[in-house]
N, C-alpha and C. Protein backbone atom coordinates (compact mmCIF):
# COMPACT_ATOMS: atom_id res chain seq x y z
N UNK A 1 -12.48 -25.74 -8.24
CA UNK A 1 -12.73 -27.16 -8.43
C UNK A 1 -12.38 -27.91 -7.15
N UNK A 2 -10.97 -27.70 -6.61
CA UNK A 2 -10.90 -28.00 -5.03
C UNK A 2 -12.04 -28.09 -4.55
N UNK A 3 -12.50 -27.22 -4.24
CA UNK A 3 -13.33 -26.85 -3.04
C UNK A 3 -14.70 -27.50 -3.41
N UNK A 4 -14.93 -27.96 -4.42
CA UNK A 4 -16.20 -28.73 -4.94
C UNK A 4 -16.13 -29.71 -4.94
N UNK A 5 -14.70 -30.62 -4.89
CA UNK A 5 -14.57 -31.73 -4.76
C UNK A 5 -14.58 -32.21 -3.39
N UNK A 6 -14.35 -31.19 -2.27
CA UNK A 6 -13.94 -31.24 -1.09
C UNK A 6 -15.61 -31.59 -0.83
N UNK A 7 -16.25 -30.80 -0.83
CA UNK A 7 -17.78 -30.53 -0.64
C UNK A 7 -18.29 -31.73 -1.00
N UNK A 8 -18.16 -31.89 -1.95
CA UNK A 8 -18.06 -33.51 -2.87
C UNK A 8 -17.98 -34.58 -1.66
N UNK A 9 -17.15 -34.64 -1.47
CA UNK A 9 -16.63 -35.47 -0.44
C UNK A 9 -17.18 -35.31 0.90
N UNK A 10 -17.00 -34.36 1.70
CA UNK A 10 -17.70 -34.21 3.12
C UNK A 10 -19.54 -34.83 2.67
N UNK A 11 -19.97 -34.21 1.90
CA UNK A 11 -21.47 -35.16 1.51
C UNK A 11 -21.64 -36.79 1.09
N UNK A 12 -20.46 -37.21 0.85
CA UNK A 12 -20.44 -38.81 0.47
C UNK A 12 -20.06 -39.35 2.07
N UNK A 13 -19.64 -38.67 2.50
CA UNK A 13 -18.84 -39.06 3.90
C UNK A 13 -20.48 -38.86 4.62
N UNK A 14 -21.15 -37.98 5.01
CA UNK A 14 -22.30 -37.77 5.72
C UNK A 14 -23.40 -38.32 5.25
N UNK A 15 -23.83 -38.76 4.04
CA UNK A 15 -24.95 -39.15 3.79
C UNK A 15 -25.09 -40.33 3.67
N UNK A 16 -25.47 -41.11 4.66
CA UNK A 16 -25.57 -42.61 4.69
C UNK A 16 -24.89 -43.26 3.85
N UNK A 17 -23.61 -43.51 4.26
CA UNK A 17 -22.84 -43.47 3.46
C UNK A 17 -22.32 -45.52 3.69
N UNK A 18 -22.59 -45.85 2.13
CA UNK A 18 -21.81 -47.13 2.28
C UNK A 18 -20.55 -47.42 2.38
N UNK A 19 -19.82 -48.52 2.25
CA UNK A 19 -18.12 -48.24 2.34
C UNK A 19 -17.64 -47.59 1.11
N UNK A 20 -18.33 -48.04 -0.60
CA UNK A 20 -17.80 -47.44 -1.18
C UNK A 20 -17.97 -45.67 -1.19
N UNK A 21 -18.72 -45.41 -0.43
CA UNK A 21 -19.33 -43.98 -0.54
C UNK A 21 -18.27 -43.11 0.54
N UNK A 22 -17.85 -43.83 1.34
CA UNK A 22 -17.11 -43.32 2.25
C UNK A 22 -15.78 -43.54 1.90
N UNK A 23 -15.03 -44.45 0.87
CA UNK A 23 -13.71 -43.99 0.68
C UNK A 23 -14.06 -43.05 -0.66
N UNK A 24 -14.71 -43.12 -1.87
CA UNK A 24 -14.49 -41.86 -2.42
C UNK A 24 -15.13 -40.77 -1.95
N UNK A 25 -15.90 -40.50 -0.83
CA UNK A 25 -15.55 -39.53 -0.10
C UNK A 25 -14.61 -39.10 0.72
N UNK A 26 -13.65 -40.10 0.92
CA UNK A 26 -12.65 -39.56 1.58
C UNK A 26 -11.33 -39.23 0.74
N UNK A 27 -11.72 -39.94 -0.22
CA UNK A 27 -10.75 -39.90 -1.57
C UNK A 27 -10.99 -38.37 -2.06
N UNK A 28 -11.75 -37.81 -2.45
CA UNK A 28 -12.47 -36.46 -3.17
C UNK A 28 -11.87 -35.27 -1.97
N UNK A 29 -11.90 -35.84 -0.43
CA UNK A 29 -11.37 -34.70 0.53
C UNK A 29 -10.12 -34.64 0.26
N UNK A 30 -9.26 -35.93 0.38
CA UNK A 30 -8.13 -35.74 0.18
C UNK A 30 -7.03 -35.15 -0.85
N UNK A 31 -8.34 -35.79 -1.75
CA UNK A 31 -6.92 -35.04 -3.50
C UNK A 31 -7.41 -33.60 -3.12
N UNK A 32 -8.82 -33.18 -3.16
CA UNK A 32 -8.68 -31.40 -2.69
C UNK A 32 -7.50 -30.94 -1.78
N UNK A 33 -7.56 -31.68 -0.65
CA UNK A 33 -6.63 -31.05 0.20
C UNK A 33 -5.17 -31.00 -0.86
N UNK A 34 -4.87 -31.80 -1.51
CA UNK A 34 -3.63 -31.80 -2.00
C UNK A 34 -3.23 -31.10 -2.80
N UNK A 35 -4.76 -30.72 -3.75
CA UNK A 35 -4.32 -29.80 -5.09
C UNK A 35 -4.64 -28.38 -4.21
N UNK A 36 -4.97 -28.05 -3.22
CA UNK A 36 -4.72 -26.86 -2.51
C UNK A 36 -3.14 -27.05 -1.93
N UNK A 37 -3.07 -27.55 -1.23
CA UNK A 37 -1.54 -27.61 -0.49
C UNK A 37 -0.71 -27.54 -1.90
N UNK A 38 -0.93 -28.40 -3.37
CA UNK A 38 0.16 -27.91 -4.07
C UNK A 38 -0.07 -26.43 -4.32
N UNK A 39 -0.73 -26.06 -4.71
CA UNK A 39 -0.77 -24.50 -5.70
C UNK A 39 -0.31 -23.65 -4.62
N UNK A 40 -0.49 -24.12 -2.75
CA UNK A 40 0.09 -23.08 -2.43
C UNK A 40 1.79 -22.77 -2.38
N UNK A 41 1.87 -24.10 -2.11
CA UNK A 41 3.05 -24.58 -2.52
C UNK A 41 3.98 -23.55 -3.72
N UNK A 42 3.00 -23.99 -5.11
CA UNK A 42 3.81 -23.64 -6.18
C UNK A 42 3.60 -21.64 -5.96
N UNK A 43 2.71 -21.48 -5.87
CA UNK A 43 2.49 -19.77 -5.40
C UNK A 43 3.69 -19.13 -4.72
N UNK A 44 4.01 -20.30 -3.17
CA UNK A 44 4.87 -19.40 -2.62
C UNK A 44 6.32 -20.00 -3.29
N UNK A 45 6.42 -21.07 -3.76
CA UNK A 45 8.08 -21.03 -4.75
C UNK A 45 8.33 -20.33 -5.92
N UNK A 46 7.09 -20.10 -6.75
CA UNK A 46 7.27 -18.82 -7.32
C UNK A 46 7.64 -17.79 -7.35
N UNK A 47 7.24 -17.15 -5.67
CA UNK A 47 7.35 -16.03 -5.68
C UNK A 47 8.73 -15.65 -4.94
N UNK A 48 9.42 -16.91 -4.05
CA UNK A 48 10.69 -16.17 -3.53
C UNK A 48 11.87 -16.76 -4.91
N UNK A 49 11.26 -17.62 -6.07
CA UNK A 49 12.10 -17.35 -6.72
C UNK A 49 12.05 -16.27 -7.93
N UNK A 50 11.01 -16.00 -7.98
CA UNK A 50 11.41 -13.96 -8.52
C UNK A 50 11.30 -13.23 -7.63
N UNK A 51 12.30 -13.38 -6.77
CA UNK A 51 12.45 -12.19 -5.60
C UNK A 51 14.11 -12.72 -5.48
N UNK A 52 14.53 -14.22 -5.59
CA UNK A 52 15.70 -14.30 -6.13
C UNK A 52 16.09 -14.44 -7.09
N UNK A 53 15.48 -14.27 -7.99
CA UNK A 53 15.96 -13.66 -9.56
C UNK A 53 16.29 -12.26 -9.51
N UNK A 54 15.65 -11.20 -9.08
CA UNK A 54 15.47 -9.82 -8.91
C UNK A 54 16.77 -9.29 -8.27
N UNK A 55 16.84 -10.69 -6.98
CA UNK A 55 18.86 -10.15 -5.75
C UNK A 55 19.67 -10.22 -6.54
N UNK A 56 19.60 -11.33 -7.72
CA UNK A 56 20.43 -11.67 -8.48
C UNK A 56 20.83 -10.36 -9.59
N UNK A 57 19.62 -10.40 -10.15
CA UNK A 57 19.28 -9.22 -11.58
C UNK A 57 19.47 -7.68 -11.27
N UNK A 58 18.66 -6.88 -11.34
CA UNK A 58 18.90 -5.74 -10.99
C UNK A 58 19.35 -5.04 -9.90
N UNK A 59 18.34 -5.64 -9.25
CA UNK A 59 18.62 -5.33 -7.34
C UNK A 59 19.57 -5.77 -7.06
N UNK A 60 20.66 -6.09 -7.61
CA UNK A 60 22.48 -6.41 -6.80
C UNK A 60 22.33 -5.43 -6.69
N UNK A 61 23.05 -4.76 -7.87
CA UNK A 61 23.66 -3.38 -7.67
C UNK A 61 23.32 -2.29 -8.35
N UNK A 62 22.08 -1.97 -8.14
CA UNK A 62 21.43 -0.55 -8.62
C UNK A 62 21.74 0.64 -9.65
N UNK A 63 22.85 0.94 -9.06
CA UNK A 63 23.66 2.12 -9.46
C UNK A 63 23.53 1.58 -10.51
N UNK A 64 24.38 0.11 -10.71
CA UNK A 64 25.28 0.06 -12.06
C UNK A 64 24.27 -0.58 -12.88
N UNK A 65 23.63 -1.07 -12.29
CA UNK A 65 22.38 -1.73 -13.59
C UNK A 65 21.80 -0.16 -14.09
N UNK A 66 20.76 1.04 -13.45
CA UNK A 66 20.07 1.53 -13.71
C UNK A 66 20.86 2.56 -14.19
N UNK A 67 22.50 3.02 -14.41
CA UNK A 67 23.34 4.25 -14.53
C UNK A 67 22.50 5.14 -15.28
N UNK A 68 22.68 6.31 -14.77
CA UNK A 68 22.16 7.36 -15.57
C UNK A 68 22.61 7.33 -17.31
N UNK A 69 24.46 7.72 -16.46
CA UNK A 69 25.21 7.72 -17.93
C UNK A 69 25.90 6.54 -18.25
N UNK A 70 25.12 5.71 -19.27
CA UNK A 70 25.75 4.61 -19.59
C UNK A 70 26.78 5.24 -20.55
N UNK A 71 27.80 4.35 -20.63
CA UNK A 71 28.85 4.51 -21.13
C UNK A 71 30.28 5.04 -20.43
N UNK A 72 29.77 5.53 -19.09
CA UNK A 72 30.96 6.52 -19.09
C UNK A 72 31.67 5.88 -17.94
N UNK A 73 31.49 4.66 -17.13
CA UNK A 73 31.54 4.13 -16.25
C UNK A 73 32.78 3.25 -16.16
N UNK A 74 33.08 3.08 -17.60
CA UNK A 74 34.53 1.98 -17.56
C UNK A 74 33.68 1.28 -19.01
N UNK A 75 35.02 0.09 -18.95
CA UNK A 75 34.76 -0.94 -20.42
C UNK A 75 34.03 -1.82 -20.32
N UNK A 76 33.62 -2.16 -18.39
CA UNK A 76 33.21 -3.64 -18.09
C UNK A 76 31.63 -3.01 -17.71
N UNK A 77 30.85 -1.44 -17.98
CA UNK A 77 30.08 -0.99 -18.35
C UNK A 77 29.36 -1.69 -19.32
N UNK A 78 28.15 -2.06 -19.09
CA UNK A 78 27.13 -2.79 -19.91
C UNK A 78 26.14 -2.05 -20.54
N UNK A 79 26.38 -1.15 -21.42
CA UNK A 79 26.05 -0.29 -22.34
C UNK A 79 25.30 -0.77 -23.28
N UNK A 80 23.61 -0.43 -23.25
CA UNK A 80 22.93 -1.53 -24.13
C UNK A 80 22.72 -0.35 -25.27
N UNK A 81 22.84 1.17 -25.17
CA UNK A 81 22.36 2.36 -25.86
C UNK A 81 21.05 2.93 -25.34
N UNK A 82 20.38 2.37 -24.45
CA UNK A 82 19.02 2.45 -24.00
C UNK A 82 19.23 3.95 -22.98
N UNK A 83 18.00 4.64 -22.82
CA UNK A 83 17.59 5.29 -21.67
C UNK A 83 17.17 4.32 -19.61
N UNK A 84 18.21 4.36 -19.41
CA UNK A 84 17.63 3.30 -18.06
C UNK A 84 18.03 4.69 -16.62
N UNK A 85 17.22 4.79 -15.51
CA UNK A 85 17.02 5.43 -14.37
C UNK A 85 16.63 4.45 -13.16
N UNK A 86 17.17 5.40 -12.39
CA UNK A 86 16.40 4.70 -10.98
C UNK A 86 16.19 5.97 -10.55
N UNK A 87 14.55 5.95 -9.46
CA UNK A 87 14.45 7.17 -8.74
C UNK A 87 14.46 6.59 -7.53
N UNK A 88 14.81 7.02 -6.15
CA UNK A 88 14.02 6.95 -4.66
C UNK A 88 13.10 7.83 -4.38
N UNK A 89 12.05 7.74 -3.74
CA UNK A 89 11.73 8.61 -2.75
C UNK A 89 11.86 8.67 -1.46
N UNK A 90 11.86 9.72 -0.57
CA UNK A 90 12.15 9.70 0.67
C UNK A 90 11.61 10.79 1.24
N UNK A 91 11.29 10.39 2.68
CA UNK A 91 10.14 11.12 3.58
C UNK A 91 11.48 11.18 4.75
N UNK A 92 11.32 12.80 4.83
CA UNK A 92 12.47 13.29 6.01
C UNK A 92 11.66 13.03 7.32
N UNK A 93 11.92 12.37 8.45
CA UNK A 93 10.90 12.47 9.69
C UNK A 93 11.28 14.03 9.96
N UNK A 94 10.86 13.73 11.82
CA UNK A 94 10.69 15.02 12.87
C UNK A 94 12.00 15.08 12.97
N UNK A 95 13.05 14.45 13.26
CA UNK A 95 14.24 14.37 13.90
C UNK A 95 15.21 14.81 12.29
N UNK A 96 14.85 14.63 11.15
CA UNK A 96 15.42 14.57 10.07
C UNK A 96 16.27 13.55 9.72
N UNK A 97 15.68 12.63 10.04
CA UNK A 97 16.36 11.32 9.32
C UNK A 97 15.56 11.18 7.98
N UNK A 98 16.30 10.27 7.27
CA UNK A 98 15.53 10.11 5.86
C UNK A 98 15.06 8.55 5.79
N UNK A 99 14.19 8.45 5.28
CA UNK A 99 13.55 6.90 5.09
C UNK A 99 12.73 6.83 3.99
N UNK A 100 13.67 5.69 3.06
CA UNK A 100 13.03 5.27 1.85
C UNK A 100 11.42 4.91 1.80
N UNK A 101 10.75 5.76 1.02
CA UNK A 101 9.32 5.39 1.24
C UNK A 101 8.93 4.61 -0.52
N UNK A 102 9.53 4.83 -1.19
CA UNK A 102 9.16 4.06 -2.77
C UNK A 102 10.17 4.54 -3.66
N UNK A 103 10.10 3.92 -4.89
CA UNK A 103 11.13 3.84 -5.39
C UNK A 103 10.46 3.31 -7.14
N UNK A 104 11.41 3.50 -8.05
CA UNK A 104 10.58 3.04 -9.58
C UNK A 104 11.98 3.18 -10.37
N UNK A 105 11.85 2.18 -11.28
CA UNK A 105 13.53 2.35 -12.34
C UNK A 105 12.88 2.34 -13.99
N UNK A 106 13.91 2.39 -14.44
CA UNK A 106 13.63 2.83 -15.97
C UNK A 106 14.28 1.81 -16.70
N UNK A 107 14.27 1.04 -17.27
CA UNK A 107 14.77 -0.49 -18.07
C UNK A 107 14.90 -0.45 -19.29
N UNK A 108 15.83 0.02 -20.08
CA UNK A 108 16.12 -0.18 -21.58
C UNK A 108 16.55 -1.61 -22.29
N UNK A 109 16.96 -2.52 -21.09
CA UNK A 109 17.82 -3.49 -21.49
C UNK A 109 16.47 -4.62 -21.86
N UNK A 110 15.34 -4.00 -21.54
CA UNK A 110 14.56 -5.55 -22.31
C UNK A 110 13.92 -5.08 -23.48
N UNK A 111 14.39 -3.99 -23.76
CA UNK A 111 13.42 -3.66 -25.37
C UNK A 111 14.97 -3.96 -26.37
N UNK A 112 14.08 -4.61 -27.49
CA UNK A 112 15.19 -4.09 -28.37
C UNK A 112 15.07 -2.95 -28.97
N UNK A 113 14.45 -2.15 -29.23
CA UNK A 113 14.02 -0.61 -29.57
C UNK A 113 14.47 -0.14 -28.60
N UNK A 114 15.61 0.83 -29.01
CA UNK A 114 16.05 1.74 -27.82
C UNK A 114 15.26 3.15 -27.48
N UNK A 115 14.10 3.06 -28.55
CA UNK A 115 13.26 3.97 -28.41
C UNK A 115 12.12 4.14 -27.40
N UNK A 116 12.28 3.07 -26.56
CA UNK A 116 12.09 2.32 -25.81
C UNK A 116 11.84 1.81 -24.31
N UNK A 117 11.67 2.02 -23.27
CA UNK A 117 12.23 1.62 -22.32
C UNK A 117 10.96 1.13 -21.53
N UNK A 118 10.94 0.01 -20.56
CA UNK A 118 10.33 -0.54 -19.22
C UNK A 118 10.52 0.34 -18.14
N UNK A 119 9.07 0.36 -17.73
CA UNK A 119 9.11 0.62 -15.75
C UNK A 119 8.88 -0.71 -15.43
N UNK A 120 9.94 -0.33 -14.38
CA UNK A 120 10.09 -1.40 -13.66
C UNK A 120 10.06 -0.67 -11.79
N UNK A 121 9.88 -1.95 -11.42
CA UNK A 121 10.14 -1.78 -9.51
C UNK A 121 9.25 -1.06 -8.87
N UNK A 122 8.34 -0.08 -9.83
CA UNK A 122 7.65 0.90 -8.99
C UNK A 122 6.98 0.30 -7.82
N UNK A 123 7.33 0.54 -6.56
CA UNK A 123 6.79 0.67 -5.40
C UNK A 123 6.49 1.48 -4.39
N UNK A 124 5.68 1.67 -3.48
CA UNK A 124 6.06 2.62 -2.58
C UNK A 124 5.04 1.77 -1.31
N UNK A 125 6.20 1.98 0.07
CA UNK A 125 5.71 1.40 0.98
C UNK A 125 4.40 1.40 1.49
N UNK A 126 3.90 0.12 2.38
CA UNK A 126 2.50 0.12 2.74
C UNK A 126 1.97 1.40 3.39
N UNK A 127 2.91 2.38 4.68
CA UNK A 127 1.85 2.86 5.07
C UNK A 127 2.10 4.54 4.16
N UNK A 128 2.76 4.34 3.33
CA UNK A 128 2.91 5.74 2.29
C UNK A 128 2.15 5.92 1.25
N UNK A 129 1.30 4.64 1.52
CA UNK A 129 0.21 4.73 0.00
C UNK A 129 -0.80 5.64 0.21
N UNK A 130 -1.52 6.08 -1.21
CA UNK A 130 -2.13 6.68 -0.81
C UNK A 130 -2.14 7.92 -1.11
N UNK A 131 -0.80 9.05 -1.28
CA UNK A 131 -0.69 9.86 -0.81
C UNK A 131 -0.26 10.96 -2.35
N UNK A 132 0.28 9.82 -3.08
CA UNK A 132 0.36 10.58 -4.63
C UNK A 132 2.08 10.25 -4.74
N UNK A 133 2.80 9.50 -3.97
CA UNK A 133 4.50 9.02 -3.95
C UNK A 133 4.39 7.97 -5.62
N UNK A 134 3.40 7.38 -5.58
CA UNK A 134 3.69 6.39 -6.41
C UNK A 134 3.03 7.55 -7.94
N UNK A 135 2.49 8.45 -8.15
CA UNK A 135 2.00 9.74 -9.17
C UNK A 135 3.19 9.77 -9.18
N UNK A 136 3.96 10.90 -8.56
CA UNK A 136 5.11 11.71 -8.25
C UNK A 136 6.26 10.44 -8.69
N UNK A 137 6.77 9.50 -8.60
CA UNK A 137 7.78 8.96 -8.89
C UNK A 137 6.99 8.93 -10.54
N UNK A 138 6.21 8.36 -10.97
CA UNK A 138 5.64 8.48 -12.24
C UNK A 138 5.50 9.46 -13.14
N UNK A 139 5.32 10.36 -12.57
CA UNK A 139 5.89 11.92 -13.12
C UNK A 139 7.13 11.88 -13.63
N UNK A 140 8.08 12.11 -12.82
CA UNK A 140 9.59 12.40 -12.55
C UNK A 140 9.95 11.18 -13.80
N UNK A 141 9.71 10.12 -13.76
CA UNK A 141 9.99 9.25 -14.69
C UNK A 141 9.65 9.27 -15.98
N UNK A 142 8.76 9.96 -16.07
CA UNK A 142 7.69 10.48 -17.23
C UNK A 142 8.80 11.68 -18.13
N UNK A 143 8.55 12.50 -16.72
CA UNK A 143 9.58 13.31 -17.53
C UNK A 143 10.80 13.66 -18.32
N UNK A 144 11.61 12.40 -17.32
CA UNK A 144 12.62 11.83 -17.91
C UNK A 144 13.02 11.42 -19.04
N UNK A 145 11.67 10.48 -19.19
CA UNK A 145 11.55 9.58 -20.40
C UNK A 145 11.54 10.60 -21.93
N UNK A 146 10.83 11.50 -21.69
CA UNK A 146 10.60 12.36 -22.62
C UNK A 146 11.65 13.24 -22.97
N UNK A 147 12.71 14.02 -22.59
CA UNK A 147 13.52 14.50 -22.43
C UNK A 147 14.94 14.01 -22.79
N UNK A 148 14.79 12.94 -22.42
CA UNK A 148 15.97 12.13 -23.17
C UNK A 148 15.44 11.23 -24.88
N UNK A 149 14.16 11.88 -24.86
CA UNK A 149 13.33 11.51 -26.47
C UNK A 149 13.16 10.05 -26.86
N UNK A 150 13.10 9.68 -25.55
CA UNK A 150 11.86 7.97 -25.97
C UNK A 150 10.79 8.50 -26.68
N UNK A 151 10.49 6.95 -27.13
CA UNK A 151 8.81 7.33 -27.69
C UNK A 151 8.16 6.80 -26.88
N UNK A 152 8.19 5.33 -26.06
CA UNK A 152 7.36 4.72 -25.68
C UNK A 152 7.96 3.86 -24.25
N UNK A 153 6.58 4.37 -23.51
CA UNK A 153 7.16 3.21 -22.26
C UNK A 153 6.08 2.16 -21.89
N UNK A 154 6.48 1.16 -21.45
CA UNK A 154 6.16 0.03 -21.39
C UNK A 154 6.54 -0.71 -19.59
N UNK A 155 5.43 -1.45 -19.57
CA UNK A 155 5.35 -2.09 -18.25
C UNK A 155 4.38 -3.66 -18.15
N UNK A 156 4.87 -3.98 -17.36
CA UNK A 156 4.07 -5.24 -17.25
C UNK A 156 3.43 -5.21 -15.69
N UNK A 157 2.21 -5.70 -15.01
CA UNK A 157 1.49 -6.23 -13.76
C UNK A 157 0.74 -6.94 -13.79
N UNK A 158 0.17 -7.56 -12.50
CA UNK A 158 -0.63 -8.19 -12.46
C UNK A 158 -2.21 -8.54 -11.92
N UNK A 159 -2.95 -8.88 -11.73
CA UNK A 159 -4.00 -9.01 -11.05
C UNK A 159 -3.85 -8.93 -9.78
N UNK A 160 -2.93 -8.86 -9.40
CA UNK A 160 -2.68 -8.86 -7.45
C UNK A 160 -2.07 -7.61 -7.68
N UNK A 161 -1.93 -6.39 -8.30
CA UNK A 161 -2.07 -5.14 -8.09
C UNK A 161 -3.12 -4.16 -9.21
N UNK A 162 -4.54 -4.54 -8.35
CA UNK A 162 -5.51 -3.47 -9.57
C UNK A 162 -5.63 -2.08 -8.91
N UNK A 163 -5.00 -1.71 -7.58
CA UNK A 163 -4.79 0.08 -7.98
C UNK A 163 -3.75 0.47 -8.55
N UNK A 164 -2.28 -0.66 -8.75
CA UNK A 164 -2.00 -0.04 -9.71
C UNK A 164 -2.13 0.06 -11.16
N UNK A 165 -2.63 -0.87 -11.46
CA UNK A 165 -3.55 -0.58 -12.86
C UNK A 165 -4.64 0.41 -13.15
N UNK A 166 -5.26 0.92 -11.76
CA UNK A 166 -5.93 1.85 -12.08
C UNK A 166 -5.15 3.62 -12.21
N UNK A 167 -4.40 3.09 -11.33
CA UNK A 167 -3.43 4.51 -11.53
C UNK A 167 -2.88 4.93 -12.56
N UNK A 168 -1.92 3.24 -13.36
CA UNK A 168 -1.89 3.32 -14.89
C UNK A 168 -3.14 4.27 -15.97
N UNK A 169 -4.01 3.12 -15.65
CA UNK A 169 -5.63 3.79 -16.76
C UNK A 169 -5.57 5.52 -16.71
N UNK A 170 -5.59 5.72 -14.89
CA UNK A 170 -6.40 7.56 -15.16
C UNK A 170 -5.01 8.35 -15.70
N UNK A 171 -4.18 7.82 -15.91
CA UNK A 171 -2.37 8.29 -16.30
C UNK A 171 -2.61 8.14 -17.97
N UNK A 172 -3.63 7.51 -18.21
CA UNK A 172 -3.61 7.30 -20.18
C UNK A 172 -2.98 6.03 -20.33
N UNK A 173 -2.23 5.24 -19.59
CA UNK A 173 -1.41 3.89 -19.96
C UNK A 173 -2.67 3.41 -20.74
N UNK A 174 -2.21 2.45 -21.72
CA UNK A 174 -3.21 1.57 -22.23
C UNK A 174 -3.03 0.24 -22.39
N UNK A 175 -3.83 -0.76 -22.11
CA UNK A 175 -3.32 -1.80 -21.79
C UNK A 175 -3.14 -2.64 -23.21
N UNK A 176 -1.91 -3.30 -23.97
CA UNK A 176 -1.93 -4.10 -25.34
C UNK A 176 -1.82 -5.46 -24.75
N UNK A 177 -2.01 -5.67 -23.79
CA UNK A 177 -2.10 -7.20 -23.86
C UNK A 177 -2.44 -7.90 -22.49
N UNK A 178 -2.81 -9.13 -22.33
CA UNK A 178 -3.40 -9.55 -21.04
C UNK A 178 -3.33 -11.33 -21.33
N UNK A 179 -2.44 -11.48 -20.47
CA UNK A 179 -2.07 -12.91 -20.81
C UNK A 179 -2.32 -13.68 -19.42
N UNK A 180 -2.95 -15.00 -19.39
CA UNK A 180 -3.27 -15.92 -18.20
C UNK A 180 -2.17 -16.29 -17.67
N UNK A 181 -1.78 -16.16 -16.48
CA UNK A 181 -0.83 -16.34 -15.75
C UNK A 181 -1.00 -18.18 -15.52
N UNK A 182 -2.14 -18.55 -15.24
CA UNK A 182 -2.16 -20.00 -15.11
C UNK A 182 -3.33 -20.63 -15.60
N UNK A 183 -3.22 -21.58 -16.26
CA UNK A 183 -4.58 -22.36 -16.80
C UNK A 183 -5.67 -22.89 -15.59
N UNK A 184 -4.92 -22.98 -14.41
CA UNK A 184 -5.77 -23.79 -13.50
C UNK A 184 -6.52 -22.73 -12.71
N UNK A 185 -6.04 -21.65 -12.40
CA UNK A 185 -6.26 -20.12 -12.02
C UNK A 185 -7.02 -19.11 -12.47
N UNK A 186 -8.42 -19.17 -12.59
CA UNK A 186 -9.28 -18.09 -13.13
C UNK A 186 -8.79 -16.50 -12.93
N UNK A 187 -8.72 -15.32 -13.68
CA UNK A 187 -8.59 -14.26 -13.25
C UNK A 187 -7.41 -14.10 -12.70
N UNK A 188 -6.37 -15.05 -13.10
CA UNK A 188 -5.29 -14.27 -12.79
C UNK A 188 -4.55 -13.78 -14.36
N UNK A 189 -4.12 -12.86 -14.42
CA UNK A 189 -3.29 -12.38 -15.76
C UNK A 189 -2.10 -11.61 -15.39
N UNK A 190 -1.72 -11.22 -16.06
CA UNK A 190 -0.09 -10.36 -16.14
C UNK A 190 -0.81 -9.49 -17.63
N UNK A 191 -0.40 -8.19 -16.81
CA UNK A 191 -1.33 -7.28 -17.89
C UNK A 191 0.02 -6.05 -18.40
N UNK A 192 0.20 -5.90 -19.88
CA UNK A 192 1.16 -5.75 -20.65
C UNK A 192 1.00 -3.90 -20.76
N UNK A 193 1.10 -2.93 -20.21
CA UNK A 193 0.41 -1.46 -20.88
C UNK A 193 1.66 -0.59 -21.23
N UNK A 194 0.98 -0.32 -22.41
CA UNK A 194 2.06 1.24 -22.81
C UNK A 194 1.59 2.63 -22.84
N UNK A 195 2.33 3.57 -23.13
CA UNK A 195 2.35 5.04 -22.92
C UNK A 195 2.98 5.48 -23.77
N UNK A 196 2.49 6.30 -25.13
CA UNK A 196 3.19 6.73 -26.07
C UNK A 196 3.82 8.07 -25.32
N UNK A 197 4.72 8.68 -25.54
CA UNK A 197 5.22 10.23 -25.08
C UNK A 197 5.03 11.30 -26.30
């Protein structure tokens, strides 16, 4: 709609244009420019504040959010009964140093069914894609999941990642739900999929 109003406008402005033709053409450029400058606005405060929700939330402190063995950690242990993991991966160079290339955790604490659990975090760096790191952490997690006798895992993404939704699909995930991220925003969603075990 921006951008039609903008268009809007540059043509009231160019086409023999009287005075009133030339301020709501300049009127029509301007609110475009604005409702672009907001959304980018709201896009990028969005996004470093779930990235500081996340420093805050899990990503403090890893270990102790994702413990293998809940329970055994002390009293001040936040023991929800759930199955929760973290995996890394890592690519040894030439010299044998190690460097984190992706990474994926296991989240019991947002289901109330402890039968239950979220992926969460799965990532794996830009130039490691590609290669089957982000399969392979999905595996390993998979396996996990099963073994410790979940029934079901669960994840949420979005439209600004459709290979990984496609990686989900050829994996069997199935998607139960697909919700509009913004009314003003065509095609954007946050897409809900599970995986029975």
């Amino acid at each position: 709609i921006a951008y039609l109003a903008f268009v809007y406008g540059i043509y009231k402005l160019l086409s023999r244009p009287s005075r009133e033709q030339v301020w709501w053409g300049a009127l029509s450029c301007a609110a475009s420019a604005v409702w672009v400058g907001y959304w980018r606005w709201h896009l990028r405060s969005s996004f470093w504040a779930y990235c500081r929700v996340s420093l805050e939330d899990d990503l403090k402190d890893v270990g102790k959010y994702y413990a293998f063995d809940k329970g055994e950690a002390g009293e001040d242990d936040e023991d929800d009964g759930g199955v929760s993991a973290f995996w890394v991966a890592e690519a040894i160079g030439s010299e044998g140093e190690g460097k984190i290339v992706g990474c994926v955790g296991l989240d019991s604490r947002t289901q109330s069914d402890k039968k239950i659990s979220e992926v969460r975090r799965l990532t794996v760096s830009q130039e490691c894609r590609r290669k089957g790191i982000a399969a392979s952490l999905m595996a390993t997690l998979t396996a996990y999941a099963r073994q410790k006798g979940l029934a079901k895992l669960v994840l949420t993404t979005t439209s600004y990642q459709p290979t990984a939704r496609e990686m989900y699909k050829r994996s069997r995930w199935e998607e139960v739900q697909r919700t509009s991220l913004s009314p003003f925003v065509r095609g954007v969603y946050q897409h809900t999929m599970q995986f029975t075990l």
